[in-house]
C-alpha atoms as a PDB file:
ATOM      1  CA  UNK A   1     102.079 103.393  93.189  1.00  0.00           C
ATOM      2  CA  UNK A   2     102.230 104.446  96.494  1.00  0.00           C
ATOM      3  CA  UNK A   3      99.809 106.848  97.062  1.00  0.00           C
ATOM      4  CA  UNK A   4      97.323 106.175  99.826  1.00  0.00           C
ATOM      5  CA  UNK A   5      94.923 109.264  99.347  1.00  0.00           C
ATOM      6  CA  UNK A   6      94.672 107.806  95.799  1.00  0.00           C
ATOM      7  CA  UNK A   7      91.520 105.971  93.987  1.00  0.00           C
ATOM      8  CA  UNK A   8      93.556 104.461  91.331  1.00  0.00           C
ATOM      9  CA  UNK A   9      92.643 100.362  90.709  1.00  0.00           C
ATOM     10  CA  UNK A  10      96.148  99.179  89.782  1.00  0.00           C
ATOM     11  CA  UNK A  11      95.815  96.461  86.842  1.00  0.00           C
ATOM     12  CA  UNK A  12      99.052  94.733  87.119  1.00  0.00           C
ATOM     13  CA  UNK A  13      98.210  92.194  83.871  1.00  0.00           C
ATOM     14  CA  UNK A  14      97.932  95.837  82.142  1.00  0.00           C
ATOM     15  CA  UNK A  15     100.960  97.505  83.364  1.00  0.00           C
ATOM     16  CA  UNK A  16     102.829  94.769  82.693  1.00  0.00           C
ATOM     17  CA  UNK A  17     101.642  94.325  78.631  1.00  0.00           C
ATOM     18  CA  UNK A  18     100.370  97.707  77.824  1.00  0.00           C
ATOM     19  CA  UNK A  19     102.565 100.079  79.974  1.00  0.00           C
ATOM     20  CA  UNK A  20     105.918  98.110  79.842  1.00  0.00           C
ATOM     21  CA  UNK A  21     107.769 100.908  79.213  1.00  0.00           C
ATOM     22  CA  UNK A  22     107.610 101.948  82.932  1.00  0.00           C
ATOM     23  CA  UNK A  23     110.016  99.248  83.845  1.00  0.00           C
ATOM     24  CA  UNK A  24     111.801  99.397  80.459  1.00  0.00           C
ATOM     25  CA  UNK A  25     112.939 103.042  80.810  1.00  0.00           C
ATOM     26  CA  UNK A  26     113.624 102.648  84.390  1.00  0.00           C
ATOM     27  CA  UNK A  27     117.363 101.596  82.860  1.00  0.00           C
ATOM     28  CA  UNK A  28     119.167 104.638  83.380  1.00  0.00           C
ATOM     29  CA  UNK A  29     118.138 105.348  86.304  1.00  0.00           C
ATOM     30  CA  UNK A  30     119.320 101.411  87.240  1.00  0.00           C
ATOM     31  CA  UNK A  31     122.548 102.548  86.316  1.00  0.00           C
ATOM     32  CA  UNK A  32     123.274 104.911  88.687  1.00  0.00           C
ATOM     33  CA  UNK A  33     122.175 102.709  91.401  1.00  0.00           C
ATOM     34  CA  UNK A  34     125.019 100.353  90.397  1.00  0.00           C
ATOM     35  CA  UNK A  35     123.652  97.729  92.977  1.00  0.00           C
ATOM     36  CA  UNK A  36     127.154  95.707  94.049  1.00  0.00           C
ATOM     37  CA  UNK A  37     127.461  92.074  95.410  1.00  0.00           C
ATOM     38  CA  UNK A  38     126.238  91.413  99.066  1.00  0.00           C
ATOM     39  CA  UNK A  39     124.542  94.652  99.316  1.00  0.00           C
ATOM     40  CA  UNK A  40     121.427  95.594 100.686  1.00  0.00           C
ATOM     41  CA  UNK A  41     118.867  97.765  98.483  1.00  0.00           C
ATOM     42  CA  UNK A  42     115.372  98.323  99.143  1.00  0.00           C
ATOM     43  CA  UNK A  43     113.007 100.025  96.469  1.00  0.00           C
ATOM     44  CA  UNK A  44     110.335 101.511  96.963  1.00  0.00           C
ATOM     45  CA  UNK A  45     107.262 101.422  94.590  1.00  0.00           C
ATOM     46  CA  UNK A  46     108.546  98.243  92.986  1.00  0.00           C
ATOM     47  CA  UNK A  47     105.153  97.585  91.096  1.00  0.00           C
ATOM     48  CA  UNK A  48     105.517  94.211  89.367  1.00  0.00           C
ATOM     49  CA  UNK A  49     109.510  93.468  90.674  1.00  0.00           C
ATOM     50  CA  UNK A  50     111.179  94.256  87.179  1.00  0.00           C
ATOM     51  CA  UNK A  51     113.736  96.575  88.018  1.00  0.00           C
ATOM     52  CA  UNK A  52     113.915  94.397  91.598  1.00  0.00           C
ATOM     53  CA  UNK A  53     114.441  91.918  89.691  1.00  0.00           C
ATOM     54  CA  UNK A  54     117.483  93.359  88.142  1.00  0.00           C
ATOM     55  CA  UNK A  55     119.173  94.800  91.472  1.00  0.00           C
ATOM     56  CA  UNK A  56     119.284  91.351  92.681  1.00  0.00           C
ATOM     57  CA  UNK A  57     121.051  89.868  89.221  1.00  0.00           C
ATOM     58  CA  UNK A  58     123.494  92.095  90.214  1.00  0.00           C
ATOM     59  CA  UNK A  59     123.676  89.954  93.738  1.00  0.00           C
ATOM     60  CA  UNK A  60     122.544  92.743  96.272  1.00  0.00           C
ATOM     61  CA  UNK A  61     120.258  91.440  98.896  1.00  0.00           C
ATOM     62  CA  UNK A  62     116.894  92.684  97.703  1.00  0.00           C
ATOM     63  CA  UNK A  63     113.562  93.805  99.005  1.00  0.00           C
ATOM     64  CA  UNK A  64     110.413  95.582  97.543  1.00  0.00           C
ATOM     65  CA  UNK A  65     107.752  97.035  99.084  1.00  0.00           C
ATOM     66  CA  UNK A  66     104.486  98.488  96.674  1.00  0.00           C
ATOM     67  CA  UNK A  67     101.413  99.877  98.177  1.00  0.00           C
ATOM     68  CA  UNK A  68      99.505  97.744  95.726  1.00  0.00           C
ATOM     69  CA  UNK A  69      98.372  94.155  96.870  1.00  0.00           C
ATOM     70  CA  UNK A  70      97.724  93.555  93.206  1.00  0.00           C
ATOM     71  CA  UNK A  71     101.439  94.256  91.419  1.00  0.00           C
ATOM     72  CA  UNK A  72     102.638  92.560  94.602  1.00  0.00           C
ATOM     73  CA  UNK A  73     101.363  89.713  93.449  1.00  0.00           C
ATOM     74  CA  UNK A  74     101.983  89.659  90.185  1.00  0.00           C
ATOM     75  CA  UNK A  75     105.644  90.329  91.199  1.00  0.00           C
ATOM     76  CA  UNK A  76     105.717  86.971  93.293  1.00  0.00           C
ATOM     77  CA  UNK A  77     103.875  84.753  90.638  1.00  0.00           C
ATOM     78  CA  UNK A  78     107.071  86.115  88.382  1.00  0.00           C
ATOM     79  CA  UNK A  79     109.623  86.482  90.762  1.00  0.00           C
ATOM     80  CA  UNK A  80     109.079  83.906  93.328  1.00  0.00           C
ATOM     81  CA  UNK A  81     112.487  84.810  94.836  1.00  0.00           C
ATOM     82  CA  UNK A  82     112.324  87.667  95.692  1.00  0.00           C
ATOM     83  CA  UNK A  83     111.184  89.209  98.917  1.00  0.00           C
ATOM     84  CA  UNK A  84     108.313  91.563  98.130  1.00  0.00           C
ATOM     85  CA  UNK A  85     105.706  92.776  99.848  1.00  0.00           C
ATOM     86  CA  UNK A  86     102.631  95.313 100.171  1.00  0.00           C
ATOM     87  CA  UNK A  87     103.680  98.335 102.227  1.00  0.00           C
ATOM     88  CA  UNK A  88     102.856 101.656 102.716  1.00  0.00           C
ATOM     89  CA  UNK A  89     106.473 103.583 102.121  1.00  0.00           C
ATOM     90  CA  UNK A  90     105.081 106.577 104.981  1.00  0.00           C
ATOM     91  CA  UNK A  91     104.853 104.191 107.682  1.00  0.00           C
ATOM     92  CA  UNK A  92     107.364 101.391 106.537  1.00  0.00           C
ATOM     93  CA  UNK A  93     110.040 100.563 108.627  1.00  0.00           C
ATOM     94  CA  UNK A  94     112.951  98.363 109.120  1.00  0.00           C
ATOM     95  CA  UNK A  95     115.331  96.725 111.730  1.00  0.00           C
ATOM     96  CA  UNK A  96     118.246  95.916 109.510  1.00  0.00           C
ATOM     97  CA  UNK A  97     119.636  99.335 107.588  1.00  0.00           C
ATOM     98  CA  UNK A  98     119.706  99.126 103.704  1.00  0.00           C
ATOM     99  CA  UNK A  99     123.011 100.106 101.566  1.00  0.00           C
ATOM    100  CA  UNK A 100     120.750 101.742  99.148  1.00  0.00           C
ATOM    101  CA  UNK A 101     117.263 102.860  98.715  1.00  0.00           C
ATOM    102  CA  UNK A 102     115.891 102.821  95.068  1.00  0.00           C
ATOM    103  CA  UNK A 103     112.568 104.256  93.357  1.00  0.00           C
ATOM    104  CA  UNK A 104     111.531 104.620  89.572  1.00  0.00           C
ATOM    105  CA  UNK A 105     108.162 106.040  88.948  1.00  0.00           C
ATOM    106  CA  UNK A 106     106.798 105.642  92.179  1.00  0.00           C
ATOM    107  CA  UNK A 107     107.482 108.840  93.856  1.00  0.00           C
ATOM    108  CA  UNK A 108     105.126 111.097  92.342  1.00  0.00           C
ATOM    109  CA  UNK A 109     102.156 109.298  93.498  1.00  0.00           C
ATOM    110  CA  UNK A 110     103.713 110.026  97.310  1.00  0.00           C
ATOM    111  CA  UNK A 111     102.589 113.512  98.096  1.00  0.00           C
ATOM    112  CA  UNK A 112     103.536 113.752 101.569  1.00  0.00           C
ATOM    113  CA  UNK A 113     107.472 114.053 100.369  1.00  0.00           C
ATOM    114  CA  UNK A 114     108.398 114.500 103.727  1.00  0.00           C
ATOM    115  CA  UNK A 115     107.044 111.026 105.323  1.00  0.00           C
ATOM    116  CA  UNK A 116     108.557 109.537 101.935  1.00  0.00           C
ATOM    117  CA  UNK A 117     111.892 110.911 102.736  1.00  0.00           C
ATOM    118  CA  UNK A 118     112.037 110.084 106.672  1.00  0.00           C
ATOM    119  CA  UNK A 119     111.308 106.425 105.655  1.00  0.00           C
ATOM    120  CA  UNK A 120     114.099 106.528 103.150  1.00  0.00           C
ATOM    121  CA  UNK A 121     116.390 108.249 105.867  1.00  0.00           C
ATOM    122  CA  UNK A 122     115.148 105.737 108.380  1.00  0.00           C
ATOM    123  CA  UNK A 123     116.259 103.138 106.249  1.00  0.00           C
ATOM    124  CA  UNK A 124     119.837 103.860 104.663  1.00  0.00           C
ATOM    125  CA  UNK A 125     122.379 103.323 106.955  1.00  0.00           C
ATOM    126  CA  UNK A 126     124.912 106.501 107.368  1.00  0.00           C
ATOM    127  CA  UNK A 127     126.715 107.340 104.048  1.00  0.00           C
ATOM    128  CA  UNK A 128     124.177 104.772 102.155  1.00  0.00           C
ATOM    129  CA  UNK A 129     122.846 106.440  98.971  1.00  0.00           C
ATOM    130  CA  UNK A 130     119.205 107.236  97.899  1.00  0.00           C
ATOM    131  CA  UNK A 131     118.596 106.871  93.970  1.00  0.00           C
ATOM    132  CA  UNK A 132     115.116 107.638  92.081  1.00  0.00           C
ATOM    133  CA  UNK A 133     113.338 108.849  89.582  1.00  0.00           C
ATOM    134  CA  UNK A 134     110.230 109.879  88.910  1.00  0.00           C
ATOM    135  CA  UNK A 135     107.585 112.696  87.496  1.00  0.00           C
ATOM    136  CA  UNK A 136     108.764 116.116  87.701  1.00  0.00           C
ATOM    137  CA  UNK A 137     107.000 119.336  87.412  1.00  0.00           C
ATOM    138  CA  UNK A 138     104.949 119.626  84.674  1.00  0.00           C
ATOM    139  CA  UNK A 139     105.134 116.131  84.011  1.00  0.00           C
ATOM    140  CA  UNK A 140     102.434 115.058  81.622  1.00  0.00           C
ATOM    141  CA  UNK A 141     100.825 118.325  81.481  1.00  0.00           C
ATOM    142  CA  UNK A 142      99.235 118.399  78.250  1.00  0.00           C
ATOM    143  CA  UNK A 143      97.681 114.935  79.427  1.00  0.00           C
ATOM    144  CA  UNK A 144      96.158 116.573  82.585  1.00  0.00           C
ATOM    145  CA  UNK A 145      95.226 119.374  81.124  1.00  0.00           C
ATOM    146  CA  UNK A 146      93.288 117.862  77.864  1.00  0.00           C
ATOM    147  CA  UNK A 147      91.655 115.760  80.627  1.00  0.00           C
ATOM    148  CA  UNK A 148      90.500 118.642  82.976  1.00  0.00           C
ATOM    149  CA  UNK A 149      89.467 120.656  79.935  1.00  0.00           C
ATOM    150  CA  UNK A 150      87.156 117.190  78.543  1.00  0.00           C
ATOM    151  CA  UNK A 151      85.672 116.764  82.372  1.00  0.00           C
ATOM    152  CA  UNK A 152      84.833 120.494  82.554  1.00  0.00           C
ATOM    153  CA  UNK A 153      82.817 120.333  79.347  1.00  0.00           C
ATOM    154  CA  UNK A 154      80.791 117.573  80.421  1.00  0.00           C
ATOM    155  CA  UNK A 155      79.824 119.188  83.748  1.00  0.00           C
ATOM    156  CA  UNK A 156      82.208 117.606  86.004  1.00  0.00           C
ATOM    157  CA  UNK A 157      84.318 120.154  88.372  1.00  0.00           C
ATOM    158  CA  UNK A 158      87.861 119.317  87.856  1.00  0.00           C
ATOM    159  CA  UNK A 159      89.541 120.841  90.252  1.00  0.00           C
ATOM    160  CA  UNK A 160      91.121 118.317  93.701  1.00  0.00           C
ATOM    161  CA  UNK A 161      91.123 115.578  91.347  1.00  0.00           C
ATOM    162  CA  UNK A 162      95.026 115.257  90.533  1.00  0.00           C
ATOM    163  CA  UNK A 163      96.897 112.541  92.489  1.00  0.00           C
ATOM    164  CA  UNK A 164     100.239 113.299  92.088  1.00  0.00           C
ATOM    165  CA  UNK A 165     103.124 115.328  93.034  1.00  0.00           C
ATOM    166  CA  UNK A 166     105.516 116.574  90.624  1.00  0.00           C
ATOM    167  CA  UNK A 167     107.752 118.695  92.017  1.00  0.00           C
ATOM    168  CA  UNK A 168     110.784 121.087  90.833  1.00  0.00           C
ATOM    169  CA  UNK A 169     114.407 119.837  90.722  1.00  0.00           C
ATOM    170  CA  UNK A 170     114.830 122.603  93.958  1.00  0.00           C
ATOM    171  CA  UNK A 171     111.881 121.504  95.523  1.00  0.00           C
ATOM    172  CA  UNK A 172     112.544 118.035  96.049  1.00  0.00           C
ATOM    173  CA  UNK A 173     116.048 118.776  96.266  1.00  0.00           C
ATOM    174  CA  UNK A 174     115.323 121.111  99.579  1.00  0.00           C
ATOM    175  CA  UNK A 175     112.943 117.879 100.792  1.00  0.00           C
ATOM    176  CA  UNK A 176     115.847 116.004 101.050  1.00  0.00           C
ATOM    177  CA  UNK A 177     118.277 118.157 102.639  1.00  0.00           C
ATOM    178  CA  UNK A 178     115.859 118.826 105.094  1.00  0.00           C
ATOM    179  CA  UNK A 179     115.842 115.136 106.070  1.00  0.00           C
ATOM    180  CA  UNK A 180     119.965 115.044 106.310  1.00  0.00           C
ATOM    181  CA  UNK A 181     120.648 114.130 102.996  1.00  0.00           C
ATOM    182  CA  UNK A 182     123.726 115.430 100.491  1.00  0.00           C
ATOM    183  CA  UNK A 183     122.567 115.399  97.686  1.00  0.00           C
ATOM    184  CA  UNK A 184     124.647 114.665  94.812  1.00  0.00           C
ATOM    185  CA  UNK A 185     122.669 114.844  91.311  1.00  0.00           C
ATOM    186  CA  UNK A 186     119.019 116.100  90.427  1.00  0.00           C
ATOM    187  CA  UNK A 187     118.050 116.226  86.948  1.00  0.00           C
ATOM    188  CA  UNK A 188     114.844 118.052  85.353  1.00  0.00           C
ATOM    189  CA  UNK A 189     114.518 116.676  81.759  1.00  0.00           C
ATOM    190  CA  UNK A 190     112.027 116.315  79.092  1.00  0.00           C
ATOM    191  CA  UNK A 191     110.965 112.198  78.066  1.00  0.00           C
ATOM    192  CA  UNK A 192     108.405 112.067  75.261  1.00  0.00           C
ATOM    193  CA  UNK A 193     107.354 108.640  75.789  1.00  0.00           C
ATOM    194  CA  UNK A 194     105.555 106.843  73.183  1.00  0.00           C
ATOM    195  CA  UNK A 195     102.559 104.547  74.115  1.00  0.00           C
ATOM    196  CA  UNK A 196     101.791 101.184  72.639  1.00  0.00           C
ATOM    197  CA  UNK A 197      98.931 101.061  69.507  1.00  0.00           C
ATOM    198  CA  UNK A 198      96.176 103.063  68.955  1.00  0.00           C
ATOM    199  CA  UNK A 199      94.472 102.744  72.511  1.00  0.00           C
ATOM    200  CA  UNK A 200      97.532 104.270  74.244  1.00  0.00           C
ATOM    201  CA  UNK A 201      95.803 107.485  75.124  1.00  0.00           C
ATOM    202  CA  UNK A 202      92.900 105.349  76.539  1.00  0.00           C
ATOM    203  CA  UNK A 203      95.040 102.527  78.374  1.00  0.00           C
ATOM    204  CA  UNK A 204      96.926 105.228  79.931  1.00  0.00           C
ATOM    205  CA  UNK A 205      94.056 107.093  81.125  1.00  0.00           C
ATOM    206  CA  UNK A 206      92.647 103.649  82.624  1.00  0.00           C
ATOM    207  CA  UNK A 207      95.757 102.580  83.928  1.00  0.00           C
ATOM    208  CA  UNK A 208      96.660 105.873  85.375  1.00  0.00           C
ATOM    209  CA  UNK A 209      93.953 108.272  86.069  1.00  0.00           C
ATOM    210  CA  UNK A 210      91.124 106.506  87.853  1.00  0.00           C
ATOM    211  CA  UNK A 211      91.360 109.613  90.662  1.00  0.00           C
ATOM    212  CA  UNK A 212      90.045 111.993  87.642  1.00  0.00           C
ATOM    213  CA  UNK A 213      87.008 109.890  86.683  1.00  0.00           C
ATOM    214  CA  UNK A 214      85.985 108.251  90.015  1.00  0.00           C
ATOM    215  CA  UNK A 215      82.469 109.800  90.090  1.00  0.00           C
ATOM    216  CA  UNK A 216      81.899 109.741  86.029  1.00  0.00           C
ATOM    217  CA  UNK A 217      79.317 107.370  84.445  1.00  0.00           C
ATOM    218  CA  UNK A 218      80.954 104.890  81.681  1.00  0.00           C
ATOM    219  CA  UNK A 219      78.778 106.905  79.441  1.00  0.00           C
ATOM    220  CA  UNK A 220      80.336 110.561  80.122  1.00  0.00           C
ATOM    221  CA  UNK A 221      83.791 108.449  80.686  1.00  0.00           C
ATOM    222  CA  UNK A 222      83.735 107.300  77.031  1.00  0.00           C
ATOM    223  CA  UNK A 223      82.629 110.876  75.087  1.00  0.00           C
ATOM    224  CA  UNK A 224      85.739 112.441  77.267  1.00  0.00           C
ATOM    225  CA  UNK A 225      88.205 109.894  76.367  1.00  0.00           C
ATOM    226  CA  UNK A 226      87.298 110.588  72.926  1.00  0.00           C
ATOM    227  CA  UNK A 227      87.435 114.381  73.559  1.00  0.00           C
ATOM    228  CA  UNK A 228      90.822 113.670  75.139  1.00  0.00           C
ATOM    229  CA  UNK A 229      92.067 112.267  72.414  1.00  0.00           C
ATOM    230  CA  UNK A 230      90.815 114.930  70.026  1.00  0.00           C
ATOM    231  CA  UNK A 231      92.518 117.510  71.931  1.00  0.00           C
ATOM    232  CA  UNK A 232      95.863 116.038  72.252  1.00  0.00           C
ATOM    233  CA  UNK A 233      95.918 114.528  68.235  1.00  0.00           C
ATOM    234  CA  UNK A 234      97.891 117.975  66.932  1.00  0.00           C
ATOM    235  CA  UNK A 235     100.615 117.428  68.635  1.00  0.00           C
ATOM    236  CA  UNK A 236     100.988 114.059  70.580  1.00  0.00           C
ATOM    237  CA  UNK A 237     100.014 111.878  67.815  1.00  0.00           C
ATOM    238  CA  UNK A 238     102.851 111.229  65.191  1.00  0.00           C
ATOM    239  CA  UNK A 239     102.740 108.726  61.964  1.00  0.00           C
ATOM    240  CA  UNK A 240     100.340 106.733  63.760  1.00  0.00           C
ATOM    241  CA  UNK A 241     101.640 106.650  67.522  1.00  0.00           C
ATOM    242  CA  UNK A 242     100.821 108.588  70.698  1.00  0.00           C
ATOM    243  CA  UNK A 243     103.753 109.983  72.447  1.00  0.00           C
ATOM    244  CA  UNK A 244     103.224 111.273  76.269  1.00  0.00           C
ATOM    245  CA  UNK A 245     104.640 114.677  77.351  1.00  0.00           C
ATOM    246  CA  UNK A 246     106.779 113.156  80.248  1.00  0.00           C
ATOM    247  CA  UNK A 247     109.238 115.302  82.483  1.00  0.00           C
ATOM    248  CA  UNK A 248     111.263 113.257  85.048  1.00  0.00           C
ATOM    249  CA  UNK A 249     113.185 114.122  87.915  1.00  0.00           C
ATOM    250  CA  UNK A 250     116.351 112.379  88.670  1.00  0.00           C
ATOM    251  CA  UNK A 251     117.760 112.468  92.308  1.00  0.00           C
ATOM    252  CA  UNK A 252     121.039 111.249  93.697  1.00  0.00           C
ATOM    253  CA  UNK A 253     121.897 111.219  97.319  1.00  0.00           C
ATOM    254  CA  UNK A 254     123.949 110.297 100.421  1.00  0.00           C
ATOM    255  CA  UNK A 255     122.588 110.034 103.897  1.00  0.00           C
ATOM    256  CA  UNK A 256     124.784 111.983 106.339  1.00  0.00           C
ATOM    257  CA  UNK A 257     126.407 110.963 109.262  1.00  0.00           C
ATOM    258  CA  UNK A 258     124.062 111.612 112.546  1.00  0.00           C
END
């Protein structure tokens, strides 16, 4: 949700109803945070506050920043407490050093990795800990690809249309230690993640992949949905529900001493 380069129109009344399980799974990953009284904890790509939400039950000293004006919003109309705002994680910055830095299914919409990174550095205060999770590689590739396939078809070049960046447990582990970071745990795992009714294909494609369909009449957009559907049926749709072909990575990490 951070992802400047991106076209993607962020629906936040949508995310919240339709793709709820973004926040919902985000528990795990919660748990390694382990947010303590009096801390301080900033996380990045905080969409609608949720999981912000639940760092500061746990009485840290909270802040969220989203690139989206939108889920910003909606965040403050639910969380009026909280402090939240719209910022771009490359450039943000702060005066005041955070405990810990926190991310759930944000990251992959970053693809400068490096800028992400510095600002994380920039922010943790020596031996404060960095803990996310996010899209890994090959992280919804049978969605991608049944969508490239369906855009081909219809005459539409699909190549330079992917937003995101899902990278290798290595990859992004290297990424880190080149910004002075230990890091501590990194995870590659499989998530099939079902989506809610009949429509789930087509919500997530709305919600999701507006950078694959920016130049595509509503006509053309329609017939390929439909074609994206078809292709994926065989083997993503079971006893009547749609399930995702998610791959997260999981990242742990301490900031080094200077």
């Amino acid at each position: 949700m951070n992802q400047p380069a991106s076209n993607n129109q962020w629906q936040a009344d949508t995310y919240d109803h339709k793709l709820d399980f973004v926040s919902r799974l985000g528990g795990d990953v919660l748990s390694l945070l382990q947010p303590q009284p009096g801390e301080r904890v900033l996380d990045i790509g905080c969409g609608t506050a949720d999981l912000t939400a639940k760092i500061a039950e746990a009485g840290a000293d909270t802040v969220g920043i989203d690139l989206s004006p939108e889920m910003i919003a909606r965040g403050r109309s639910k969380y009026p407490q909280l402090n939240l705002s719209a910022q771009n994680a490359y450039t943000y910055r702060t005066g005041q050093p955070f405990d810990a830095v926190f991310s759930n299914a944000a990251l992959h919409w970053m693809r400068d990795a490096h800028a992400v990174a510095v600002t994380v550095a920039s922010a943790l205060r020596p031996g404060g800990r960095f803990v996310a999770e996010f899209g890994g590689y090959r992280n919804v590739a049978a969605l991608v690809n049944a969508t490239e396939t369906a855009l081909a078809a219809y005459g539409y070049e699909p190549q330079g249309r992917n937003p995101w960046y899902f990278p290798t447990a290595g990859e992004y582990a290297a990424v880190l230690e080149a910004h002075g970071f230990l890091v501590t745990l990194v995870q590659h795992f499989e998530r099939p993640t079902p989506l809610q009714g009949e429509s789930g294909i087509r919500d997530w494609l709305d919600m999701m992949a507006d950078d694959f369909f920016f130049d595509v009449s509503a006509a053309d957009k329609a017939v390929i949905y439909q074609e994206v559907e078809e292709q994926l049926r065989p083997e993503h749709y079971r006893q009547g529900q749609w399930i995702a072909d998610y791959r997260r990575l999981r990242v742990c990490a301490l900031k080094m001493a200077d």
